[in-house]
N, C-alpha and C. Protein backbone atom coordinates (compact mmCIF):
# COMPACT_ATOMS: atom_id res chain seq x y z
N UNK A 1 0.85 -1.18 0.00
CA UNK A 1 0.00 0.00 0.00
C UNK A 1 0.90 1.24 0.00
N UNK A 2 0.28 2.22 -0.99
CA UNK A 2 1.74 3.58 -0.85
C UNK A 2 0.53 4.57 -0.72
N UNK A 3 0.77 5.34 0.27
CA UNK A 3 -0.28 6.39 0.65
C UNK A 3 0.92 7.54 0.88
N UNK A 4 0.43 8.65 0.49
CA UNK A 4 0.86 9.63 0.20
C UNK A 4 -0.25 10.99 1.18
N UNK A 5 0.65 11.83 2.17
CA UNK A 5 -0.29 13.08 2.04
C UNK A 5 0.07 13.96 1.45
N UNK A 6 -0.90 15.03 1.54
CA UNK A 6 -0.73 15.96 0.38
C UNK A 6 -1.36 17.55 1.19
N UNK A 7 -0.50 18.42 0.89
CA UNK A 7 -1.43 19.76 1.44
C UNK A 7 -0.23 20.75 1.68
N UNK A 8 -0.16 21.98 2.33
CA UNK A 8 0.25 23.12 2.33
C UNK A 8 1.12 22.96 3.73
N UNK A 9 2.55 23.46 3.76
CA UNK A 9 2.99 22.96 5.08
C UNK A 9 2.41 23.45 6.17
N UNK A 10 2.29 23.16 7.29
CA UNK A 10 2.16 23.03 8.24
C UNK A 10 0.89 23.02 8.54
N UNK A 11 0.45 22.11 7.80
CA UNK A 11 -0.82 21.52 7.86
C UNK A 11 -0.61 20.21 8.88
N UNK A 12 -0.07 19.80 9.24
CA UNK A 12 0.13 18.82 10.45
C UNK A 12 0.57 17.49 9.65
N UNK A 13 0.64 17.21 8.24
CA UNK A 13 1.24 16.10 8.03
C UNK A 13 2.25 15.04 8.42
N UNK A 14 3.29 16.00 8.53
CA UNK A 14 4.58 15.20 9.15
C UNK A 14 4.59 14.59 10.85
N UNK A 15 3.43 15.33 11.18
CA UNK A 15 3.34 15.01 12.21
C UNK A 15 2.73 13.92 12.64
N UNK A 16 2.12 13.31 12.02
CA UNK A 16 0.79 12.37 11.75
C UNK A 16 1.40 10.97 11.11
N UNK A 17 2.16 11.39 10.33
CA UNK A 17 3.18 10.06 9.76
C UNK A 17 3.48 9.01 10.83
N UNK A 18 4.03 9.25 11.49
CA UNK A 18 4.52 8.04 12.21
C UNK A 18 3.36 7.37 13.07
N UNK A 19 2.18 8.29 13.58
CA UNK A 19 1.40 7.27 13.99
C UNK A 19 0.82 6.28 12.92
N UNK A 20 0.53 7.16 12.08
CA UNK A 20 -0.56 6.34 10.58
C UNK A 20 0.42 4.59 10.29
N UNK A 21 2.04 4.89 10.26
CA UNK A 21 3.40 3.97 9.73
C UNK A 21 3.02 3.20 11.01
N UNK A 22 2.77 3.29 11.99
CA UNK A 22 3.32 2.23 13.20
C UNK A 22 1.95 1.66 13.24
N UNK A 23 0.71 2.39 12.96
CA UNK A 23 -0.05 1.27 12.95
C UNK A 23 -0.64 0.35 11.78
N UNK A 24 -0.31 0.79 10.72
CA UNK A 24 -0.37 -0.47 9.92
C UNK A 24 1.53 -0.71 9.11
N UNK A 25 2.13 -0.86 10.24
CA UNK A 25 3.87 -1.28 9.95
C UNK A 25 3.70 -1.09 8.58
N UNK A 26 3.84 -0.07 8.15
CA UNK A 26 4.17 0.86 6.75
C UNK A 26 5.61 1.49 6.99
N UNK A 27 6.43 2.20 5.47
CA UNK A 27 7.85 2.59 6.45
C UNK A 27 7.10 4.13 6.30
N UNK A 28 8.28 4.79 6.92
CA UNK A 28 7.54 6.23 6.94
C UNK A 28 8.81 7.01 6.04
N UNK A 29 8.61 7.79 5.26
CA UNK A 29 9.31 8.41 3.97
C UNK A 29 9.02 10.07 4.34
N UNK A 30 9.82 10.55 4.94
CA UNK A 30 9.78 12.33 5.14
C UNK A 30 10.69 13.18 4.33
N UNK A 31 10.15 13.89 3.54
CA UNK A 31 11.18 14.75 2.48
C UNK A 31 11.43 15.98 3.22
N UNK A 32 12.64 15.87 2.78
CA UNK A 32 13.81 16.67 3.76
C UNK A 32 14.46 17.53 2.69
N UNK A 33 14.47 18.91 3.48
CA UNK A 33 15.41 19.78 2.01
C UNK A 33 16.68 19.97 2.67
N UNK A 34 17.64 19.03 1.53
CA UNK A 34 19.44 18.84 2.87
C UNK A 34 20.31 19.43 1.82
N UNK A 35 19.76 20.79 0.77
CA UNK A 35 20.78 21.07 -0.22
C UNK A 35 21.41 22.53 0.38
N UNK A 36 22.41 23.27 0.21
CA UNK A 36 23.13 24.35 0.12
C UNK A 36 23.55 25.11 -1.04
N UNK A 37 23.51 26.27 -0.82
CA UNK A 37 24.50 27.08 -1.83
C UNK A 37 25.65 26.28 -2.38
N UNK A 38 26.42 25.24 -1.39
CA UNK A 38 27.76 25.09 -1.70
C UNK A 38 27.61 23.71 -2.47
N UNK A 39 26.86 23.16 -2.56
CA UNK A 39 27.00 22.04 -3.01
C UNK A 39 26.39 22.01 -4.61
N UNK A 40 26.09 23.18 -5.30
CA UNK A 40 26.35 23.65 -6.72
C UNK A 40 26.92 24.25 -6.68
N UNK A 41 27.48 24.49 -8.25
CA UNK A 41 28.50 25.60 -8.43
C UNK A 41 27.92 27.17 -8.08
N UNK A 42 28.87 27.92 -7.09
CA UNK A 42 28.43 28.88 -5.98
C UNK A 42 27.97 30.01 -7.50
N UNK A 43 28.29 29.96 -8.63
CA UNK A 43 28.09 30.93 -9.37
C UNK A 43 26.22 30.97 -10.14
N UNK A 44 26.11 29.62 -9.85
CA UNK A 44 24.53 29.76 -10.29
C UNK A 44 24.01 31.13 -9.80
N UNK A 45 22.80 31.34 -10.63
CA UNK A 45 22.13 32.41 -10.50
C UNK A 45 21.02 31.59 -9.34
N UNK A 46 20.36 32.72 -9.06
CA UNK A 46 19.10 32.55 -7.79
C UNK A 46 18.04 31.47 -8.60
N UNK A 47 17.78 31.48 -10.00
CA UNK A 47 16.58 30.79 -10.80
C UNK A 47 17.27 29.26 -10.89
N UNK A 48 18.63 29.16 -11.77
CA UNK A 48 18.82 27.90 -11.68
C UNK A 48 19.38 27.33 -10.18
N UNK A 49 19.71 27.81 -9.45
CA UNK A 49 19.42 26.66 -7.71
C UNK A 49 18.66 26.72 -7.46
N UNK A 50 17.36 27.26 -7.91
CA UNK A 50 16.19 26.76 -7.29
C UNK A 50 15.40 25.72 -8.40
N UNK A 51 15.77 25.76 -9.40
CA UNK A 51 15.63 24.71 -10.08
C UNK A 51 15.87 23.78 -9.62
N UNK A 52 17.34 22.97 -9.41
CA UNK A 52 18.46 21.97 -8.98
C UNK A 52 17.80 22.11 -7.77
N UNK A 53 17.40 22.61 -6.61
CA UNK A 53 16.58 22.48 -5.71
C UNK A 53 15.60 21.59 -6.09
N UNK A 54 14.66 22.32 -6.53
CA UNK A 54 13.61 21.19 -6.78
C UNK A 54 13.96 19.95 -7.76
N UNK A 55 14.74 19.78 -8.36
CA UNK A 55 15.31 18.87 -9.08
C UNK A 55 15.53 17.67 -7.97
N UNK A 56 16.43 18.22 -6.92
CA UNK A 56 17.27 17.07 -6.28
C UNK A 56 16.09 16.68 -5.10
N UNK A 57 14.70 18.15 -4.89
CA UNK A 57 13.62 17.47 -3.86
C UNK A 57 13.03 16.05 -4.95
N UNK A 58 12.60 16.31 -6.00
CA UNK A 58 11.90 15.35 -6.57
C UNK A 58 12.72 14.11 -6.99
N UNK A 59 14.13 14.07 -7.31
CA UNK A 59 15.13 12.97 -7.43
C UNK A 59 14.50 12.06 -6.08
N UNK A 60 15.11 12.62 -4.95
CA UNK A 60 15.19 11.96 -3.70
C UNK A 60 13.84 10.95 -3.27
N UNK A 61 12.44 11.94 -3.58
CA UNK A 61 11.35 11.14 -3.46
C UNK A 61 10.92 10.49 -4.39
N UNK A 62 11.61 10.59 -5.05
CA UNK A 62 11.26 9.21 -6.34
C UNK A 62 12.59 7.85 -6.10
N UNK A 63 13.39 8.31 -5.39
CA UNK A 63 14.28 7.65 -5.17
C UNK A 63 13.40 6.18 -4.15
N UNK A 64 13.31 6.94 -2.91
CA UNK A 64 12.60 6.68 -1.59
C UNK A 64 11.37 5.91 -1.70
N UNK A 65 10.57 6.04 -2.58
CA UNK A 65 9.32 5.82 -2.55
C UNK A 65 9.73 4.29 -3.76
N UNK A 66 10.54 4.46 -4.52
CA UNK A 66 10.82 3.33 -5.38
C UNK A 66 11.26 2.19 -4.91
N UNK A 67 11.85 2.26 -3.80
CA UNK A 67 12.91 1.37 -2.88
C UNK A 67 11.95 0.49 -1.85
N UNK A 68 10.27 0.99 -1.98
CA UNK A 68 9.74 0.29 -0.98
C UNK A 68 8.12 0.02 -1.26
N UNK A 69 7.35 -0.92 -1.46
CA UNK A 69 5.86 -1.40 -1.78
C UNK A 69 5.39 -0.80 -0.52
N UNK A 70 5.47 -0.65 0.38
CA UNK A 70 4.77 -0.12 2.16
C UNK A 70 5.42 1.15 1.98
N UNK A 71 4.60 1.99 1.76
CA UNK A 71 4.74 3.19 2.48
C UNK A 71 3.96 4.76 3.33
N UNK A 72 4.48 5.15 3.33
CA UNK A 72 3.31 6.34 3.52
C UNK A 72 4.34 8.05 4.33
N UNK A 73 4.04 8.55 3.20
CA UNK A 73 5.16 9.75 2.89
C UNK A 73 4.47 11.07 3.19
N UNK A 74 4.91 12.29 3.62
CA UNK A 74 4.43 13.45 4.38
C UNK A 74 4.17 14.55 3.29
N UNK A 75 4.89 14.12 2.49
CA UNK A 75 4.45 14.75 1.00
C UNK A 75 4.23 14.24 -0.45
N UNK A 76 3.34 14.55 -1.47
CA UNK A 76 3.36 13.76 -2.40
C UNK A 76 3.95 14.27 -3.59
N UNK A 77 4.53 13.12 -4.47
CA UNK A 77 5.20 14.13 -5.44
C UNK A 77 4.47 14.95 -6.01
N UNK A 78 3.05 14.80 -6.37
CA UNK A 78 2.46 16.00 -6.40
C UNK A 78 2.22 17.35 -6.08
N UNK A 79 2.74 17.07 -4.88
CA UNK A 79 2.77 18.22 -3.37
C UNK A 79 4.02 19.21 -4.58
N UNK A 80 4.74 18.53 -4.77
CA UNK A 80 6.46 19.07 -5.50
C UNK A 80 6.19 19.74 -6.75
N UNK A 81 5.43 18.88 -7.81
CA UNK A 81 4.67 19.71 -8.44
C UNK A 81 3.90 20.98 -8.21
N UNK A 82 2.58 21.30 -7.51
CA UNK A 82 2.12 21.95 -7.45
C UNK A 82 3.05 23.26 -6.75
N UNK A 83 4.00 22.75 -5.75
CA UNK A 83 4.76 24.16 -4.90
C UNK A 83 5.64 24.71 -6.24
N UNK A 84 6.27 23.46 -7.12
CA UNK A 84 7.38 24.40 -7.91
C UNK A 84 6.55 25.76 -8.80
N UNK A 85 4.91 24.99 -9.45
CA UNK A 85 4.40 25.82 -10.00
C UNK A 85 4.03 27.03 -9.62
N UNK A 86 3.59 26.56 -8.31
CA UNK A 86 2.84 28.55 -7.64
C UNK A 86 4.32 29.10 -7.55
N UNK A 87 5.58 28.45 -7.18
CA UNK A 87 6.64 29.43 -6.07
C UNK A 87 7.38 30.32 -7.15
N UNK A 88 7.22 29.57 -8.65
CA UNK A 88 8.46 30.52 -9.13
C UNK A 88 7.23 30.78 -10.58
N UNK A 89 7.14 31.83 -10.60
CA UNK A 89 6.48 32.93 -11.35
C UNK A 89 6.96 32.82 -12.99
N UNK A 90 8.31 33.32 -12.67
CA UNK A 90 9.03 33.46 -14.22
C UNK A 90 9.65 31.97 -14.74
N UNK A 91 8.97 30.82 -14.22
CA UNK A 91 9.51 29.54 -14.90
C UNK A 91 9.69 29.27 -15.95
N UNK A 92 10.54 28.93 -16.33
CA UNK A 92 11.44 28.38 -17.61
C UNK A 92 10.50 27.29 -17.89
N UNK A 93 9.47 27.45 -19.24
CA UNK A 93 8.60 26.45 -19.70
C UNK A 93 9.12 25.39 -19.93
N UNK A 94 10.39 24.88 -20.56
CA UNK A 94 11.03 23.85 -21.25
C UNK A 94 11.43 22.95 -20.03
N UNK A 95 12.39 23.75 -19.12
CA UNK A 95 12.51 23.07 -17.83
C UNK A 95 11.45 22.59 -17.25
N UNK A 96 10.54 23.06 -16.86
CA UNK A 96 8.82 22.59 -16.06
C UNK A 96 8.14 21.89 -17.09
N UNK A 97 7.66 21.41 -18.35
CA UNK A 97 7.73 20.26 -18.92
C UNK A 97 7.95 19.36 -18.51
N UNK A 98 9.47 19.09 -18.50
CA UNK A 98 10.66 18.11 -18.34
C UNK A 98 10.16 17.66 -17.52
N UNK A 99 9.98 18.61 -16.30
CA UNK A 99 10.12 18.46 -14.83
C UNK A 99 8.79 17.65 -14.58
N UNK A 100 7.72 18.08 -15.23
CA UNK A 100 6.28 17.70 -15.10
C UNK A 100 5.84 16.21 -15.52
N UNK A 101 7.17 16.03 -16.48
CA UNK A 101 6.91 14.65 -17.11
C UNK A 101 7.49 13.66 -16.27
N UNK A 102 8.80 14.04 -15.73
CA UNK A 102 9.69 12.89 -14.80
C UNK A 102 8.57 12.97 -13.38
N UNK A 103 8.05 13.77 -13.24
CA UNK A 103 6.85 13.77 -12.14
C UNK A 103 5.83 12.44 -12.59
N UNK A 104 5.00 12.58 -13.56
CA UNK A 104 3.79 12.21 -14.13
C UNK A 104 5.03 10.31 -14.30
N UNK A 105 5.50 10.18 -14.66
CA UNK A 105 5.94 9.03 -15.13
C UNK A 105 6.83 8.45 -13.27
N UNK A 106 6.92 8.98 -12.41
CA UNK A 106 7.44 8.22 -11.32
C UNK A 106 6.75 8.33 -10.16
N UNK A 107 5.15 8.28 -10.32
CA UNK A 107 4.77 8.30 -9.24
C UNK A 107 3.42 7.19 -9.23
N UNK A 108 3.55 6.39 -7.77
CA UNK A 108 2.13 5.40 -7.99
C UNK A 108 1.83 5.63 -6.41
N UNK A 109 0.41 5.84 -6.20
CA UNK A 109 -0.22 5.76 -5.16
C UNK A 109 -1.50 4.93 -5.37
N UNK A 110 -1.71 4.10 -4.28
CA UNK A 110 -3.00 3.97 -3.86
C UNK A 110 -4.57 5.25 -3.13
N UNK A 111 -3.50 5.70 -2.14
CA UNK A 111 -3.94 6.70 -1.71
C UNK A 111 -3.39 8.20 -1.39
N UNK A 112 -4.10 9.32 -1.62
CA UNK A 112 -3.44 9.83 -1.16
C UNK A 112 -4.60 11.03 -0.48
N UNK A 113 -4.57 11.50 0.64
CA UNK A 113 -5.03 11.66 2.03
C UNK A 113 -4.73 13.38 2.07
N UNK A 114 -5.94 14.06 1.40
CA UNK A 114 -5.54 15.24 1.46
C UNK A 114 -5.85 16.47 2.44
N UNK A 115 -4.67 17.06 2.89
CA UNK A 115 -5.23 17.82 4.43
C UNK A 115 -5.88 18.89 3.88
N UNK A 116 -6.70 19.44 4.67
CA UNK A 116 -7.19 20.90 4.56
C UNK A 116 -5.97 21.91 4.41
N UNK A 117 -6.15 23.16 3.85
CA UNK A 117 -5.95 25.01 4.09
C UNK A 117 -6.08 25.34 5.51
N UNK A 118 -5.13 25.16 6.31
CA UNK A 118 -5.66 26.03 7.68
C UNK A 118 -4.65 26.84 8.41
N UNK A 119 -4.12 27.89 7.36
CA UNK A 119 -3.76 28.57 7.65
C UNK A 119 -4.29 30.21 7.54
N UNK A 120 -4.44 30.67 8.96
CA UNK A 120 -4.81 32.13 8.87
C UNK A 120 -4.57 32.77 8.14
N UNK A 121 -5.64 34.08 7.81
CA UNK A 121 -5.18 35.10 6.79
C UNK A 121 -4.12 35.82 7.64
N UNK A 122 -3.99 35.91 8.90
CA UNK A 122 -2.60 37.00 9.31
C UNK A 122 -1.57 36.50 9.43
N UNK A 123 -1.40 35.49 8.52
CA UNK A 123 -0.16 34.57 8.32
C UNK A 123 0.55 35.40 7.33
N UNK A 124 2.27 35.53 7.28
CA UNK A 124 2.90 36.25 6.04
C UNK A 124 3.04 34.88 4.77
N UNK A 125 2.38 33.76 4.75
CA UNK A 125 3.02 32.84 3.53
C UNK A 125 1.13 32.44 3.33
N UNK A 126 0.26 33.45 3.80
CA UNK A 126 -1.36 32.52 3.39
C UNK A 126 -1.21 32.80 1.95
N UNK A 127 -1.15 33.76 1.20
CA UNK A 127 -1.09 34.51 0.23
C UNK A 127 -0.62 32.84 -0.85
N UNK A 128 0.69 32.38 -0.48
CA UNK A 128 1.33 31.83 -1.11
C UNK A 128 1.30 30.16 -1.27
N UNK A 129 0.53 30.19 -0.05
CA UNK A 129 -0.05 28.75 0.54
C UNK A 129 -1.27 28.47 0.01
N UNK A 130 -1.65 29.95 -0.34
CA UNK A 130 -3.11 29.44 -0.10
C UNK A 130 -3.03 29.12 -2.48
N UNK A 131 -2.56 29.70 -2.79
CA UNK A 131 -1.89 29.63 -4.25
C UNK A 131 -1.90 28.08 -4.33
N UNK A 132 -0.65 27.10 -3.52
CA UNK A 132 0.07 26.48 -3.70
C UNK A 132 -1.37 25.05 -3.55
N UNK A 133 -2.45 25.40 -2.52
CA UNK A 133 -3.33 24.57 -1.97
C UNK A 133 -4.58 24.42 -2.92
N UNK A 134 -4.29 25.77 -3.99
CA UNK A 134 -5.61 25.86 -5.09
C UNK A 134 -4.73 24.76 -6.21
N UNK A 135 -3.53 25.03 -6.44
CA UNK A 135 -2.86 23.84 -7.71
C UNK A 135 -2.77 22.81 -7.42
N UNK A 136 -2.60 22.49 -6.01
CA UNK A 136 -2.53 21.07 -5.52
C UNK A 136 -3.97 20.65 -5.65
N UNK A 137 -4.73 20.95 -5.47
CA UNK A 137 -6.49 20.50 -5.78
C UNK A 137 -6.23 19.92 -6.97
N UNK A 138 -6.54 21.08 -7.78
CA UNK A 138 -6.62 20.79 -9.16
C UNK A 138 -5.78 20.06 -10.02
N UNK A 139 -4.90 19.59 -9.56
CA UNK A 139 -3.75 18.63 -9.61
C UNK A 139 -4.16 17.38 -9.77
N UNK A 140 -4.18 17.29 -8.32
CA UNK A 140 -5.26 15.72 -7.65
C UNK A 140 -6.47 15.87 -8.19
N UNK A 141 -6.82 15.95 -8.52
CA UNK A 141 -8.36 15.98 -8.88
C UNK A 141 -8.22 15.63 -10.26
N UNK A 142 -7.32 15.84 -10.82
CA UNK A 142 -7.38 15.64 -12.72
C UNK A 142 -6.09 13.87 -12.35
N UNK A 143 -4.94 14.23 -11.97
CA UNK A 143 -4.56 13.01 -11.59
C UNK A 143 -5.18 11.69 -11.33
N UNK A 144 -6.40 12.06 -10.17
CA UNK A 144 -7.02 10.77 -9.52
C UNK A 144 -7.64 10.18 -10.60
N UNK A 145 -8.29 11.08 -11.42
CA UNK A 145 -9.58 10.27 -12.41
C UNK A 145 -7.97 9.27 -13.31
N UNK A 146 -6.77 10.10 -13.89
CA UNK A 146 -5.61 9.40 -14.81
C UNK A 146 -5.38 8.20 -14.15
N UNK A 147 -5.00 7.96 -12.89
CA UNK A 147 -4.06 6.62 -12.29
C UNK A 147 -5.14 6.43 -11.50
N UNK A 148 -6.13 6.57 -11.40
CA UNK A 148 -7.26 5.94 -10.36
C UNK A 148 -6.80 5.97 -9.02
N UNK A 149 -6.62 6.98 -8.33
CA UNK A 149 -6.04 6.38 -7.15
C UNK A 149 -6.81 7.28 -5.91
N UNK A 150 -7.48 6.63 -4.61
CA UNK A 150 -8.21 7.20 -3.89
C UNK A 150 -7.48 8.57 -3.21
N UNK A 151 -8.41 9.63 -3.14
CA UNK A 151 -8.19 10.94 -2.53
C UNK A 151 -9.48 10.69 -1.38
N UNK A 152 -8.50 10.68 -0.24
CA UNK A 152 -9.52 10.95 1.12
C UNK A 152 -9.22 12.48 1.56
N UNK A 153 -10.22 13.44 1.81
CA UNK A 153 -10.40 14.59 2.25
C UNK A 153 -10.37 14.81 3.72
N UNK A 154 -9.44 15.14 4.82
CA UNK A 154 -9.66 15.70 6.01
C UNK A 154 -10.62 16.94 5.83
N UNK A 155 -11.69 16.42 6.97
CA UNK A 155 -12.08 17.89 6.74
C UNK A 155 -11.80 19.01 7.97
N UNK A 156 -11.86 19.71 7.29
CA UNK A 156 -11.49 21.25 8.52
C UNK A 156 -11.33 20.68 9.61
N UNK A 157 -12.61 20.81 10.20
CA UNK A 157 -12.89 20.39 11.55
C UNK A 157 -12.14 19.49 12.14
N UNK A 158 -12.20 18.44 11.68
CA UNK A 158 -11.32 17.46 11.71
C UNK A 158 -9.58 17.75 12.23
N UNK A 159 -8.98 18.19 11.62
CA UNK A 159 -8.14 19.17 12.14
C UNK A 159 -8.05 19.90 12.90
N UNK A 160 -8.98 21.01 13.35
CA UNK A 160 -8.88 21.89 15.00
C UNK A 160 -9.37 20.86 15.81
N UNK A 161 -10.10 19.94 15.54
CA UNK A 161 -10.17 18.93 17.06
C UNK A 161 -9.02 17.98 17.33
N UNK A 162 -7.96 18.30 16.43
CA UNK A 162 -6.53 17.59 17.60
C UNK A 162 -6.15 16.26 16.47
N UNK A 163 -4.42 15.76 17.04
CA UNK A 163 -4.24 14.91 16.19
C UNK A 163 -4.67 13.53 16.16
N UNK A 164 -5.17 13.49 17.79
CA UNK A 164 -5.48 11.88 18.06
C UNK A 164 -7.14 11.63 17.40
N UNK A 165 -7.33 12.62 17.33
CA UNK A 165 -9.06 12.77 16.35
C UNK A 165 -8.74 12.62 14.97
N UNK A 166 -7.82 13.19 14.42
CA UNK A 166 -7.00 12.95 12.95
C UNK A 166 -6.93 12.16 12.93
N UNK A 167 -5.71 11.67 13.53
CA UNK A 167 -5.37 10.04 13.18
C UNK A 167 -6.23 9.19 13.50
N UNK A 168 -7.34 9.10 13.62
CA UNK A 168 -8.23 7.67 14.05
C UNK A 168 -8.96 8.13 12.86
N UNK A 169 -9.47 9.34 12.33
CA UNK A 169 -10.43 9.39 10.80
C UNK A 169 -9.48 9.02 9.60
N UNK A 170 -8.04 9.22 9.95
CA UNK A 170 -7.15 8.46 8.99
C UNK A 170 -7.48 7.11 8.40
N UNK A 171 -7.10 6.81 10.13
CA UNK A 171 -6.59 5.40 10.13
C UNK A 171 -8.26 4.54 9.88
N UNK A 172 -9.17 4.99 10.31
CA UNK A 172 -10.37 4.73 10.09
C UNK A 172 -10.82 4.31 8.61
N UNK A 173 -10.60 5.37 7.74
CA UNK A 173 -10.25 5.55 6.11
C UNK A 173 -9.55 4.50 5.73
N UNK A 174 -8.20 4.24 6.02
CA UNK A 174 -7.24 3.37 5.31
C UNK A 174 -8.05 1.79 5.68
N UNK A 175 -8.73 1.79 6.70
CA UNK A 175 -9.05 0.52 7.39
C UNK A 175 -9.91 -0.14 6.11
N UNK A 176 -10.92 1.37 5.78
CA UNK A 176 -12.49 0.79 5.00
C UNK A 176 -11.59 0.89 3.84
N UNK A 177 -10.87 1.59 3.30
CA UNK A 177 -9.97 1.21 1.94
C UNK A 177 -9.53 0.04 1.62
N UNK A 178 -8.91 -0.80 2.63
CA UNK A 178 -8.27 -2.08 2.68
C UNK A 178 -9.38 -2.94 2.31
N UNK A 179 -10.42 -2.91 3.71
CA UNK A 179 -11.58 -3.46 3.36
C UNK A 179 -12.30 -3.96 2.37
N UNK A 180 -12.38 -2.58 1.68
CA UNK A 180 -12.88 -2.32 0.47
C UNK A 180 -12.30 -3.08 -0.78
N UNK A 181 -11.19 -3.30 -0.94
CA UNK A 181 -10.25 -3.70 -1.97
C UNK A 181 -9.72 -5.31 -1.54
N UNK A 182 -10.27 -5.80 -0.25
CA UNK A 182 -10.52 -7.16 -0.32
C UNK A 182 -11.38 -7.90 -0.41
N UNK A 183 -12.41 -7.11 -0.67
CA UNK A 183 -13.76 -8.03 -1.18
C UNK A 183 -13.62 -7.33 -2.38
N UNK A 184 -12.88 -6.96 -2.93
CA UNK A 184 -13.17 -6.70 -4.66
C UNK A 184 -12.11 -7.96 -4.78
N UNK A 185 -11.02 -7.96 -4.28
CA UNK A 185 -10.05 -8.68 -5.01
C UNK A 185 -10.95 -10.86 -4.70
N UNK A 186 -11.39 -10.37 -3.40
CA UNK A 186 -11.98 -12.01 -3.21
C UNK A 186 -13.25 -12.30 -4.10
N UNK A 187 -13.81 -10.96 -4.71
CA UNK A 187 -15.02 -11.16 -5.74
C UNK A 187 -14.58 -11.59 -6.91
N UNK A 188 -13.32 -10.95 -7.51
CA UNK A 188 -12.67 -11.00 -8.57
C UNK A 188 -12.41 -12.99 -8.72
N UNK A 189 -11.81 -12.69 -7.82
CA UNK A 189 -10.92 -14.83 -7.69
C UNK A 189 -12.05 -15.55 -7.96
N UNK A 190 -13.30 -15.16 -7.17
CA UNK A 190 -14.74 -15.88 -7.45
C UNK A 190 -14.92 -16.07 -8.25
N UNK A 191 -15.00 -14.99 -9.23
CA UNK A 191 -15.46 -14.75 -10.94
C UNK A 191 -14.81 -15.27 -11.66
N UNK A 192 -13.33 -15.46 -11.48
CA UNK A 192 -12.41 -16.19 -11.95
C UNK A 192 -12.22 -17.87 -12.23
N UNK A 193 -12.72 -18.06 -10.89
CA UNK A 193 -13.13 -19.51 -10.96
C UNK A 193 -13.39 -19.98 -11.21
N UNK A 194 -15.21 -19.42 -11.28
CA UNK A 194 -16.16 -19.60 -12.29
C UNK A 194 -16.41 -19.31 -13.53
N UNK A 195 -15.54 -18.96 -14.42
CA UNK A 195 -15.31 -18.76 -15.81
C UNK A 195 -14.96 -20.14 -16.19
C-alpha cells in the first residue's frame, strides 16, 4: 500500500506520519530539504538553484518511494509539483515540462489523504499557501480520475479537534480502503473460478 499526504505545510502532516506507519507497519518516507549554496557551483544564478533544488527534492522522493511497496510519505510528489508551480512565477517552460513529465511518469499511489488550508489570513506565507493549496487541488483531482487512485479529504474540523481525532479518521479511512479492496479482489478470484 503507498499512501501519500498531500497539502500546504504546516498543515500537520509530518506530524501524523509516524502514527498512521506504526499502525499499519508501513515505512515512513519524510522529504527533507538537505541542499546548500555550496554544493552547486556557488556561481549559479538565484533561478537555476532553485531549479536543482527542486530537481534534487523530486530525485530523492522518487528515489525513496521506489525502494519500498509499504509506504506512507508526508508529501506527495504531487505536493512538489504543485509548490514548484505557484513558487516561481518566471519559470522556464522547457525546464517545467521536463520536470512535469519525470513527475507524471514516477509516481504510484494507492492513496493519497488530502489535508485541509488552515492557515490564517494574518499569516505572512497565506497569500502563497493558499496559491500552492488551489494547484494542488486541481492537480489531484485531474490526476485521480488518470491513475485511479483514492483521494480521502480531512475535513477542517477534523483538524482543529486535535491529532489523536485525525489520526483515528485516517486510520479509520485506510481501514475501509483495505476493506474495500478485499472483497473486490476475493469477488474478482470468485469470478475467476467460475469462468
Amino acid at each position: 500500500m503507498k499512501i501519500a499526504f498531500s497539502g500546504v505545510s504546516g498543515s500537520g502532516k509530518t506530524t501524523i506520519v509516524p502514527i498512521i506507519a506504526n499502525k499499519f507497519a508501513y515505512n515512513a518516507i519524510y522529504s527533507k530539504i538537505s541542499i546548500t549554496n555550496h554544493k552547486y557551483n556557488i556561481e549559479l544564478n538565484q533561478k537555476e538553484f532553485n531549479y536543482k533544488l527542486q530537481e534534487e527534492i523530486l530525485d530523492t522522493q522518487i528515489k525513496n518511494e521506489s525502494e519500498l511497496s509499504n509506504f506512507i510519505t508526508d508529501r506527495s510528489i504531487l505536493d512538489i509539483l504543485a509548490y514548484t508551480a505557484s513558487y516561481y512565477a518566471d519559470i522556464d517552460s522547457k525546464w517545467f515540462i521536463q520536470f512535469h513529465k519525470k513527475i507524471i511518469d514516477n509516481y504510484s499511489y494507492d492513496i493519497i489523504i488530502k489535508f485541509p488550508f488552515n492557515i490564517l489570513p494574518n499569516n505572512d506565507t497565506y497569500i502563497k499557501n493558499l496559491l500552492i493549496n488551489s494547484v494542488l487541488y486541481s492537480i489531484i483531482s485531474t490526476e485521480s480520475k488518470m491513475k485511479h487512485f483514492k483521494v480521502i479529504e480531512i475535513p477542517y474540523n477534523m483538524i482543529k479537534s486535535g491529532i489523536k481525532e485525525t489520526s483515528n479518521f485516517i486510520i479509520n479511512c485506510i481501514e475501509s480502503y483495505l476493506t474495500k479492496q478485499s472483497i473486490i479482489s476475493r469477488n474478482n478470484r470468485k469470478r475467476n473460478n467460475n469462468d
